[in-house]
N, C-alpha and C. Protein backbone atom coordinates (compact mmCIF):
# COMPACT_ATOMS: atom_id res chain seq x y z
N UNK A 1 0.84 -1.19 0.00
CA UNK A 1 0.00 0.00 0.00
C UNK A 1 0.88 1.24 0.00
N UNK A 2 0.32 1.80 -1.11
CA UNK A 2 1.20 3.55 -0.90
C UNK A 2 -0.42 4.65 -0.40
N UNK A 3 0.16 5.41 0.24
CA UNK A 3 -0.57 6.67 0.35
C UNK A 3 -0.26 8.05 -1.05
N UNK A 4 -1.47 8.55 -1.54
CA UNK A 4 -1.45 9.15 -2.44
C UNK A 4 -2.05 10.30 -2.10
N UNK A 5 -1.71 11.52 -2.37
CA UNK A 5 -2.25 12.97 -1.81
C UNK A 5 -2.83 13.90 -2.95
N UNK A 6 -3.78 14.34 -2.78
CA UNK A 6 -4.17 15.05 -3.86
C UNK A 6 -4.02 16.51 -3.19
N UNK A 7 -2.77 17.03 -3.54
CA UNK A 7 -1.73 18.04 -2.19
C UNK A 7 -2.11 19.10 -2.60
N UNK A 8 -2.47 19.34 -3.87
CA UNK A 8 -3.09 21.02 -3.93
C UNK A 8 -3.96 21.56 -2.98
N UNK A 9 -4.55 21.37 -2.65
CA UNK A 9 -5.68 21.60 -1.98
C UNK A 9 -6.22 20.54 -0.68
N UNK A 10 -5.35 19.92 0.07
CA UNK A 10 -5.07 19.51 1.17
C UNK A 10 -4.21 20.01 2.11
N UNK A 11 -5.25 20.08 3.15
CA UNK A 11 -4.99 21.25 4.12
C UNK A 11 -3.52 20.54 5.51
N UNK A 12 -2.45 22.14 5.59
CA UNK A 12 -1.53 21.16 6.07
C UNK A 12 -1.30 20.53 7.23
N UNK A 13 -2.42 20.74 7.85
CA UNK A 13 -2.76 19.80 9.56
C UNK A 13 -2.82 18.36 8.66
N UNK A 14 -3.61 18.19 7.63
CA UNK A 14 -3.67 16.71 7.02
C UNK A 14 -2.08 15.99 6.90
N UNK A 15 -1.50 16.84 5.64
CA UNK A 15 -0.33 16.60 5.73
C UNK A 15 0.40 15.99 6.87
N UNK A 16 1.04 17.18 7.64
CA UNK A 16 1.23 16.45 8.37
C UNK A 16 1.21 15.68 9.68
N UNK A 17 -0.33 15.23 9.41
CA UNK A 17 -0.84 13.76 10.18
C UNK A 17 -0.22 12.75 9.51
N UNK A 18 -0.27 12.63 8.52
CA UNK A 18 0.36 11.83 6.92
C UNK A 18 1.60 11.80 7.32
N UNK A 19 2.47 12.84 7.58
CA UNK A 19 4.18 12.37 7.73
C UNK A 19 4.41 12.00 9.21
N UNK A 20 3.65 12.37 9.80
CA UNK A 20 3.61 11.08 11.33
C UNK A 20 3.15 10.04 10.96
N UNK A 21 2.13 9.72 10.06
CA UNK A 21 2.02 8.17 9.84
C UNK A 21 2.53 7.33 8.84
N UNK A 22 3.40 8.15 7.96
CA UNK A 22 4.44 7.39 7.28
C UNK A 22 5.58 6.94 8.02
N UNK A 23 6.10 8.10 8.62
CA UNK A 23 7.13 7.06 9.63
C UNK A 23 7.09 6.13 10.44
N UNK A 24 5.78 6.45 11.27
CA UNK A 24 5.32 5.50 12.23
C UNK A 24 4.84 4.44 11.47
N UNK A 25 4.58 4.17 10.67
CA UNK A 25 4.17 2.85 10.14
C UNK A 25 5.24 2.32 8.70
N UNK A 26 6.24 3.29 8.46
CA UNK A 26 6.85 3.02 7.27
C UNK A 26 6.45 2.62 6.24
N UNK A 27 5.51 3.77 5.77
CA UNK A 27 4.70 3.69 4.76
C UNK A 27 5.03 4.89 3.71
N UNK A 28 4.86 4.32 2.04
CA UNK A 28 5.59 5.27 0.96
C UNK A 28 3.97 6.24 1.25
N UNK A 29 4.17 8.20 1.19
CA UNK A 29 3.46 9.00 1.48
C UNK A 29 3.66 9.95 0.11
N UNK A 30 3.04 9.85 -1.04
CA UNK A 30 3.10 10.43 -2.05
C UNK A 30 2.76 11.81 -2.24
N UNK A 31 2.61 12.60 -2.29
CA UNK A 31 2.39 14.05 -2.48
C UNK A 31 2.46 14.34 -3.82
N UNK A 32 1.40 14.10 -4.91
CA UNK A 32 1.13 15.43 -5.75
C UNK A 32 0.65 16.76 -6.39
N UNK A 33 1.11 17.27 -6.69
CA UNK A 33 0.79 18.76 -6.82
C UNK A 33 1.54 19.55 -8.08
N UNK A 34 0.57 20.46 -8.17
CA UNK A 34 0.85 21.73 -9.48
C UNK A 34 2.28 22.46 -9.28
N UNK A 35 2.10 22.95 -8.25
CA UNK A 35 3.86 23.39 -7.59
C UNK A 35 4.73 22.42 -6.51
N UNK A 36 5.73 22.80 -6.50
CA UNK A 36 6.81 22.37 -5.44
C UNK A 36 5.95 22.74 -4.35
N UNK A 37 6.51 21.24 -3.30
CA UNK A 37 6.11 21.19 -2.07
C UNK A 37 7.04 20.68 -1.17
N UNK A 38 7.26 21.54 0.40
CA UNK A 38 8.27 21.02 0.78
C UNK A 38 7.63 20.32 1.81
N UNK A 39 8.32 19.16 1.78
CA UNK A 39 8.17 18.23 2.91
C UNK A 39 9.49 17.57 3.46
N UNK A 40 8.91 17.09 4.75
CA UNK A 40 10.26 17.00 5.56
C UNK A 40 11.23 15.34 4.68
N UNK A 41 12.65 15.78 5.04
CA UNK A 41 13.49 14.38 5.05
C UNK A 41 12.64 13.23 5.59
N UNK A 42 13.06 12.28 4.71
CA UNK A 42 12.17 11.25 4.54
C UNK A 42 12.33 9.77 3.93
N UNK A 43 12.71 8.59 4.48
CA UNK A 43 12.66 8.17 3.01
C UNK A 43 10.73 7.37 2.79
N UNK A 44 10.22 8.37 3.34
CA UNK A 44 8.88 7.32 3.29
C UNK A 44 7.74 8.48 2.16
N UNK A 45 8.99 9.41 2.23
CA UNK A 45 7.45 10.71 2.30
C UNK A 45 8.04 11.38 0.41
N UNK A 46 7.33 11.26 -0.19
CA UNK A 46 7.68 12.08 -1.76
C UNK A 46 6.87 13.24 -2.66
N UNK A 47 7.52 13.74 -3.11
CA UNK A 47 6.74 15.03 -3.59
C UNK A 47 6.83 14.82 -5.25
N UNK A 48 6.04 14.82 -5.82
CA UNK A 48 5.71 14.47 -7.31
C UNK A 48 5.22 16.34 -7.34
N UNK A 49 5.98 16.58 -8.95
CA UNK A 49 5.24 18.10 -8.98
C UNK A 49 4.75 17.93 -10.65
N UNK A 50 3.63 18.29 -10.78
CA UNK A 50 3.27 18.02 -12.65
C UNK A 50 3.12 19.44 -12.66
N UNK A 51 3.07 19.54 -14.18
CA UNK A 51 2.73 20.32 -15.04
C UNK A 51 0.83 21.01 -14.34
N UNK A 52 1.48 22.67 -14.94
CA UNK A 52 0.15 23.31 -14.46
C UNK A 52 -1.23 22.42 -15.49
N UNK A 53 -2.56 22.95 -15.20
CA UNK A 53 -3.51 23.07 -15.91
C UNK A 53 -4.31 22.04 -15.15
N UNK A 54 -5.74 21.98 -15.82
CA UNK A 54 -6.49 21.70 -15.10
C UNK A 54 -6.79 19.93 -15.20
N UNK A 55 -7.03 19.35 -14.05
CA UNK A 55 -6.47 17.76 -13.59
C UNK A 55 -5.50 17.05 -13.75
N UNK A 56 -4.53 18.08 -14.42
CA UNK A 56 -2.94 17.00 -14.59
C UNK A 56 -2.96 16.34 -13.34
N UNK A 57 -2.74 17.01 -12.20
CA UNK A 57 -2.37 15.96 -10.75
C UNK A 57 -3.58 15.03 -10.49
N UNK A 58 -4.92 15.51 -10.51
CA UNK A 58 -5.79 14.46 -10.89
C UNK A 58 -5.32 12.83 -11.82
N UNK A 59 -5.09 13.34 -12.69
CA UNK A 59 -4.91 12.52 -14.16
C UNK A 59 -3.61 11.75 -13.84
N UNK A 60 -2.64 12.37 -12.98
CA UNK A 60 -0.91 11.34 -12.53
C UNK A 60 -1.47 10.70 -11.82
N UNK A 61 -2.34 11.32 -10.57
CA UNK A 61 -2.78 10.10 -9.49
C UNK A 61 -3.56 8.83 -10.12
N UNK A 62 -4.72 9.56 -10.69
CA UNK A 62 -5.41 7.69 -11.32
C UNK A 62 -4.12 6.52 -12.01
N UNK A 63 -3.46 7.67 -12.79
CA UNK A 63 -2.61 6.56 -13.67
C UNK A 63 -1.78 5.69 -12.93
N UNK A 64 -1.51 6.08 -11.22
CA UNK A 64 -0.25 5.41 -10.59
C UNK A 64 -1.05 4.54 -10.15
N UNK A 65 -2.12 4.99 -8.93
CA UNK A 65 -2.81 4.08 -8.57
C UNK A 65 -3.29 2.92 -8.90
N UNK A 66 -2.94 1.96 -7.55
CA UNK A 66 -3.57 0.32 -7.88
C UNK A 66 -4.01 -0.08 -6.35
N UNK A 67 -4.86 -1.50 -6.77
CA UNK A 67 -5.49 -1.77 -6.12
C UNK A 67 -4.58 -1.53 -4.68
N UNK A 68 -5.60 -1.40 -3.53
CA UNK A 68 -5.11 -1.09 -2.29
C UNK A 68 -4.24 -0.18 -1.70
N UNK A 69 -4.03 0.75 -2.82
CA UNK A 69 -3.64 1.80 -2.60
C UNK A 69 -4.66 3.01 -1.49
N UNK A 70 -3.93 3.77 -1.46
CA UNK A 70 -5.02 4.78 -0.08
C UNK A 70 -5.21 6.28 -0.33
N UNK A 71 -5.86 6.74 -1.04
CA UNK A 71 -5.72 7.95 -1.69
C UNK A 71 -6.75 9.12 -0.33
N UNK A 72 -5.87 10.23 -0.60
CA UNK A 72 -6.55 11.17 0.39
C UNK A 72 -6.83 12.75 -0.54
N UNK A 73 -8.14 12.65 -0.69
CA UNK A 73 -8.80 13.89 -1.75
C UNK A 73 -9.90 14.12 -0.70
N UNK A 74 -10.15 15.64 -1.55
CA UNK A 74 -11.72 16.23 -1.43
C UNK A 74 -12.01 16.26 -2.70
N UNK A 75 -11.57 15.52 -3.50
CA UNK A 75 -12.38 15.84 -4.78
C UNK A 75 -12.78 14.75 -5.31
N UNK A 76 -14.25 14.68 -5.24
CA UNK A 76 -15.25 13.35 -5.65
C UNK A 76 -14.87 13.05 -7.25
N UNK A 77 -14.85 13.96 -8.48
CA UNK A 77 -14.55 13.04 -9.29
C UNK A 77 -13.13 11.76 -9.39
N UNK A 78 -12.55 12.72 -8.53
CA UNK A 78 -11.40 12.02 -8.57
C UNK A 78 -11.08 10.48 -7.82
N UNK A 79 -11.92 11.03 -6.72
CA UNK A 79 -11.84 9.52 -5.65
C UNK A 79 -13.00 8.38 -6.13
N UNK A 80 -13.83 9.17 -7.09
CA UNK A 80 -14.60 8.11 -8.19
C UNK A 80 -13.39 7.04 -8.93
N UNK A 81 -12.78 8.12 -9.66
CA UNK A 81 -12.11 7.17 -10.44
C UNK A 81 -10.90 6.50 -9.48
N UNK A 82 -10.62 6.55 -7.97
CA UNK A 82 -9.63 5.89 -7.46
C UNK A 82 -10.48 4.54 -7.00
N UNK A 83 -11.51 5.14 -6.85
CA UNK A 83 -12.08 4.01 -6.41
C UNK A 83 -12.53 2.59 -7.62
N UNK A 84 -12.92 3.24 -8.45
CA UNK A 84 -13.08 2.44 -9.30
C UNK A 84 -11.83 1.98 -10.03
N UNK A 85 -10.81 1.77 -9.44
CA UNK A 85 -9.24 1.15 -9.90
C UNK A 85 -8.82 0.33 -8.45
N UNK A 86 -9.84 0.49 -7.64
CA UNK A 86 -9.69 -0.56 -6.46
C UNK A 86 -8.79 0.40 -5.21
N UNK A 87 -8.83 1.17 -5.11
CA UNK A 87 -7.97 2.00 -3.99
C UNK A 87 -9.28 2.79 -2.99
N UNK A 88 -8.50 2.91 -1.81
CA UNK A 88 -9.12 2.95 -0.94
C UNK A 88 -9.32 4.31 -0.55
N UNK A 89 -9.99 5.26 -0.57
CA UNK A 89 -10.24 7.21 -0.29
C UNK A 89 -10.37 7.31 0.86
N UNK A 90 -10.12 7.77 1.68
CA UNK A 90 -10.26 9.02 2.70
C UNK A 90 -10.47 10.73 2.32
N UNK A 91 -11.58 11.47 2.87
CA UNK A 91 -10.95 13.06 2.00
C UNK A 91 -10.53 13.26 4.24
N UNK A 92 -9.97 14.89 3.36
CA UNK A 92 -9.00 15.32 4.61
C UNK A 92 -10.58 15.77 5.95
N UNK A 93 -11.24 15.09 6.17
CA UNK A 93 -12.34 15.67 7.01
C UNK A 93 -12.82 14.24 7.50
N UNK A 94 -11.48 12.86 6.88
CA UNK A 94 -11.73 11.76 7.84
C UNK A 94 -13.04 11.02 7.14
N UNK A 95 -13.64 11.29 6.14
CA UNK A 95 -14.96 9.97 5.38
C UNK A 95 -14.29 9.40 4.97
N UNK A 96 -14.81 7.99 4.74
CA UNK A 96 -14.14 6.66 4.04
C UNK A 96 -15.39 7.17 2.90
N UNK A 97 -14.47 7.24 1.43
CA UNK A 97 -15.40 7.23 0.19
C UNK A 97 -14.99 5.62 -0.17
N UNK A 98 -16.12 5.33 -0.52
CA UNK A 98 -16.79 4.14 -0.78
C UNK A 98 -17.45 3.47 -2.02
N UNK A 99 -17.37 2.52 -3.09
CA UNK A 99 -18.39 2.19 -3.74
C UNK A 99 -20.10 2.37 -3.71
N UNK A 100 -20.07 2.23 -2.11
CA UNK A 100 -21.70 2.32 -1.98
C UNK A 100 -22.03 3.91 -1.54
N UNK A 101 -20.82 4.84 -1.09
CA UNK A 101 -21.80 6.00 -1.29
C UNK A 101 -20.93 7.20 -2.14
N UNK A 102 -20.26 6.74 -3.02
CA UNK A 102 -19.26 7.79 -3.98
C UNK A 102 -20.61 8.35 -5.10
N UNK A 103 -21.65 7.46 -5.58
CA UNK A 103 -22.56 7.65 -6.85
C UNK A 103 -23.28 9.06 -5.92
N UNK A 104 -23.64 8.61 -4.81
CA UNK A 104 -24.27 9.47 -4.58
C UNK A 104 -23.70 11.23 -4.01
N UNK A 105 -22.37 10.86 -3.81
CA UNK A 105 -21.69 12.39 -3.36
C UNK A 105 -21.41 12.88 -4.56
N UNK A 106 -21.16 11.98 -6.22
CA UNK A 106 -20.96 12.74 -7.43
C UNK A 106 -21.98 13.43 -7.41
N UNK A 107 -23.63 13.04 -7.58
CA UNK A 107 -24.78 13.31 -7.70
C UNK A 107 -24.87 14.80 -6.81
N UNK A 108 -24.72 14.68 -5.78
CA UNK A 108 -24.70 15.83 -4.85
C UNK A 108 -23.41 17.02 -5.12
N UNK A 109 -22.05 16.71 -5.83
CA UNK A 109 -21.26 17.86 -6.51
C UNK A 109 -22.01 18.90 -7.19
N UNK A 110 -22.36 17.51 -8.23
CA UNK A 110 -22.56 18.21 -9.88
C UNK A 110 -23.74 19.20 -9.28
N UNK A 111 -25.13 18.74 -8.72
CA UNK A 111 -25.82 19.72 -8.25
C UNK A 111 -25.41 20.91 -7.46
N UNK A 112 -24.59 20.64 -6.54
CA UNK A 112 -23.72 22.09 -6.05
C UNK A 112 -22.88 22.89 -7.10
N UNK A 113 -22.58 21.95 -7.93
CA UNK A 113 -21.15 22.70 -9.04
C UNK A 113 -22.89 23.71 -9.63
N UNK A 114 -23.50 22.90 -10.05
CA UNK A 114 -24.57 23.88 -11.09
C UNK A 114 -25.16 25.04 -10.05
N UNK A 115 -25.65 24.58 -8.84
CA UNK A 115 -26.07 25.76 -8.15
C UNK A 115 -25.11 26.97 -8.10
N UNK A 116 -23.76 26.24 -7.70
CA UNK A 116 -22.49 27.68 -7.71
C UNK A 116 -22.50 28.50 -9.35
N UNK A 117 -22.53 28.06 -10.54
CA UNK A 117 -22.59 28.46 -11.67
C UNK A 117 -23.76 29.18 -11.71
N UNK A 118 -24.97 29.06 -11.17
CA UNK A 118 -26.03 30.32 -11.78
C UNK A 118 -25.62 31.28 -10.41
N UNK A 119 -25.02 31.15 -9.31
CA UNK A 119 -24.77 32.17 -8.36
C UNK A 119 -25.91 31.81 -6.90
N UNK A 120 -26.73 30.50 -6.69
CA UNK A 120 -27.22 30.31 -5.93
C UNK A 120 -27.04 29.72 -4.79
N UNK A 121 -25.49 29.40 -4.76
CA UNK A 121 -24.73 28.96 -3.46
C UNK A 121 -23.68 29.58 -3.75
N UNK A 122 -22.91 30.10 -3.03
CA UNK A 122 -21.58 30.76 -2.81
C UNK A 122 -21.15 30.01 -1.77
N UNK A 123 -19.36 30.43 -1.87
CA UNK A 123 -18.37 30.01 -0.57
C UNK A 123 -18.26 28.33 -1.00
N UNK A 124 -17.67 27.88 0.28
CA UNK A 124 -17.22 26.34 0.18
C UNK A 124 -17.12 26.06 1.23
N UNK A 125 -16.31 24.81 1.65
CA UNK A 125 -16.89 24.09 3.08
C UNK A 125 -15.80 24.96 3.78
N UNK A 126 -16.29 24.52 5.54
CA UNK A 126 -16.34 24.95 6.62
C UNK A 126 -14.66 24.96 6.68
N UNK A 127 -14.22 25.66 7.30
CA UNK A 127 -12.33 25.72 7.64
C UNK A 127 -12.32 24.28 8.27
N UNK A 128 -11.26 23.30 7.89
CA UNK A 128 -10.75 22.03 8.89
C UNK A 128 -10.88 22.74 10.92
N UNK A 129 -12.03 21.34 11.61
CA UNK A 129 -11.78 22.06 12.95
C UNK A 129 -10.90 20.81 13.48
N UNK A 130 -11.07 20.77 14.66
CA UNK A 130 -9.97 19.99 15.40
C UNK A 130 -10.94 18.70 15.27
N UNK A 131 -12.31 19.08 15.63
CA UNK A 131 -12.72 17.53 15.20
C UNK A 131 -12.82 16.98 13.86
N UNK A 132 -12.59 17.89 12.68
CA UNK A 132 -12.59 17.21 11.57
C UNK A 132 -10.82 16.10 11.65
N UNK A 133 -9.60 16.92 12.45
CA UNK A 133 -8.66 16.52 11.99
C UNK A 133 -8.73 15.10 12.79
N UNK A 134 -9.04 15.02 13.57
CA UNK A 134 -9.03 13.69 14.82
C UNK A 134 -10.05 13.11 14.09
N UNK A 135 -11.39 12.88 13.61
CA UNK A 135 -11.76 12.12 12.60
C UNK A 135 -10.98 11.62 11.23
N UNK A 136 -10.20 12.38 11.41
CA UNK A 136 -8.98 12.10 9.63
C UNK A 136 -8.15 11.25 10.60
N UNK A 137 -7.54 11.33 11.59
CA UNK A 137 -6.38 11.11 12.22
C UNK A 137 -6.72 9.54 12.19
N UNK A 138 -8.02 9.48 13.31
CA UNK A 138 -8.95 7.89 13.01
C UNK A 138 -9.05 7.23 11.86
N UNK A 139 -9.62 7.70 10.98
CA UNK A 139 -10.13 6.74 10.17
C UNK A 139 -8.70 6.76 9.21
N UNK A 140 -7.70 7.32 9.18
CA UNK A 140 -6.43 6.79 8.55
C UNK A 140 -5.64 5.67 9.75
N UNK A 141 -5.38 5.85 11.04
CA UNK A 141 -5.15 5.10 11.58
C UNK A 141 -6.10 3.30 11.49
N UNK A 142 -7.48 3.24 11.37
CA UNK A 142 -7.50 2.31 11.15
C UNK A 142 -7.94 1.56 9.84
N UNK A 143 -7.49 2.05 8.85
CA UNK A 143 -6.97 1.69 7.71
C UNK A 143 -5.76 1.35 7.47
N UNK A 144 -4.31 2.13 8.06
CA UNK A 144 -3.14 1.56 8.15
C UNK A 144 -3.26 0.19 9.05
N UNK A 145 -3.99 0.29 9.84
CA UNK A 145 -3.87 -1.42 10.91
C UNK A 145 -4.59 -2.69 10.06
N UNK A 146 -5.28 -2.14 8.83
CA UNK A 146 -5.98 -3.25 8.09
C UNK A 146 -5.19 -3.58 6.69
N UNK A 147 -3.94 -3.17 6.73
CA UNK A 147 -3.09 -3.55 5.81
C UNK A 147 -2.32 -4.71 6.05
C-alpha cells in the first residue's frame, strides 16, 4: 500500500498527520501537486510536482494508482475514479469514500457545481476544525492497521 495525496488543496494539519504516519508505520506517502512542495526528510514521504492546468495531478494520481492503494482527496470526481481502480479514499475531514456512497456524493457535486454556476450557493466548506482533523487522524489510523 502507498498513500497518495491530492496536495493542492489539502490542508496542512492533514499533511502532516500523513508524515507522522508514514514514519510510524513506514509507509511510501506520495504528495502530488501543481507546484513544489516542501516536505520533511524522509525516506517514506515524496513530492511528485506536474505540469500546471487543469487535472494533470488528478490525471498522474489515477494513472499510478492500484489496487489497495489509499488515496486522500476532497475531490469526488477524482476519488470516483480511485475508487473504481480498487484503492481505498479518505478526503482530509476523515470519510471513508466508498463504492456504496461515492454515486451518490458525485450526484450531490454536480448539483452544487450547477447551483455555484447560476450564483445560488456561494463560498465552500467549513475551515478544517480539530474535530474534523481527529476524525482524519482515526479513520487513517484504522486503515493503516488493516493492511
Amino acid at each position: 500500500m502507498q498513500i497518495w495525496v491530492d496536495a493542492d488543496a489539502c490542508p496542512v494539519v492533514v499533511k502532516d498527520i500523513l508524515f507522522r504516519a508514514a514514519e510510524r508505520a513506514k509507509i511510501t506517502v506520495i504528495l502530488v501537486a501543481n507546484q513544489a512542495m516542501r516536505i520533511p526528510a524522509s525516506h517514506y514521504i515524496q513530492s511528485v510536482q506536474v505540469g500546471a492546468g487543469f487535472d494533470v495531478a488528478d490525471n498522474y494520481i489515477v494513472q499510478k494508482v492500484v489496487p489497495g492503494d489509499l488515496l486522500i482527496t476532497a475531490d469526488i470526481p477524482l476519488a470516483a475514479e480511485a475508487i473504481e481502480k480498487g484503492a481505498r479514499v479518505i478526503s482530509p475531514r476523515g470519510e471513508e469514500l466508498t463504492t456504496e456512497n461515492i454515486k451518490p456524493r458525485l450526484t450531490m457535486r454536480n448539483f452544487l457545481e450547477e447551483m455555484r454556476s447560476t450564483g445560488q450557493v456561494t463560498g465552500g466548506p467549513a475551515p478544517l476544525s480539530k474535530k474534523d482533523r481527529q476524525v482524519f487522524a482515526n479513520a487513517l489510523d484504522r486503515l493503516l492497521a488493516k493492511r
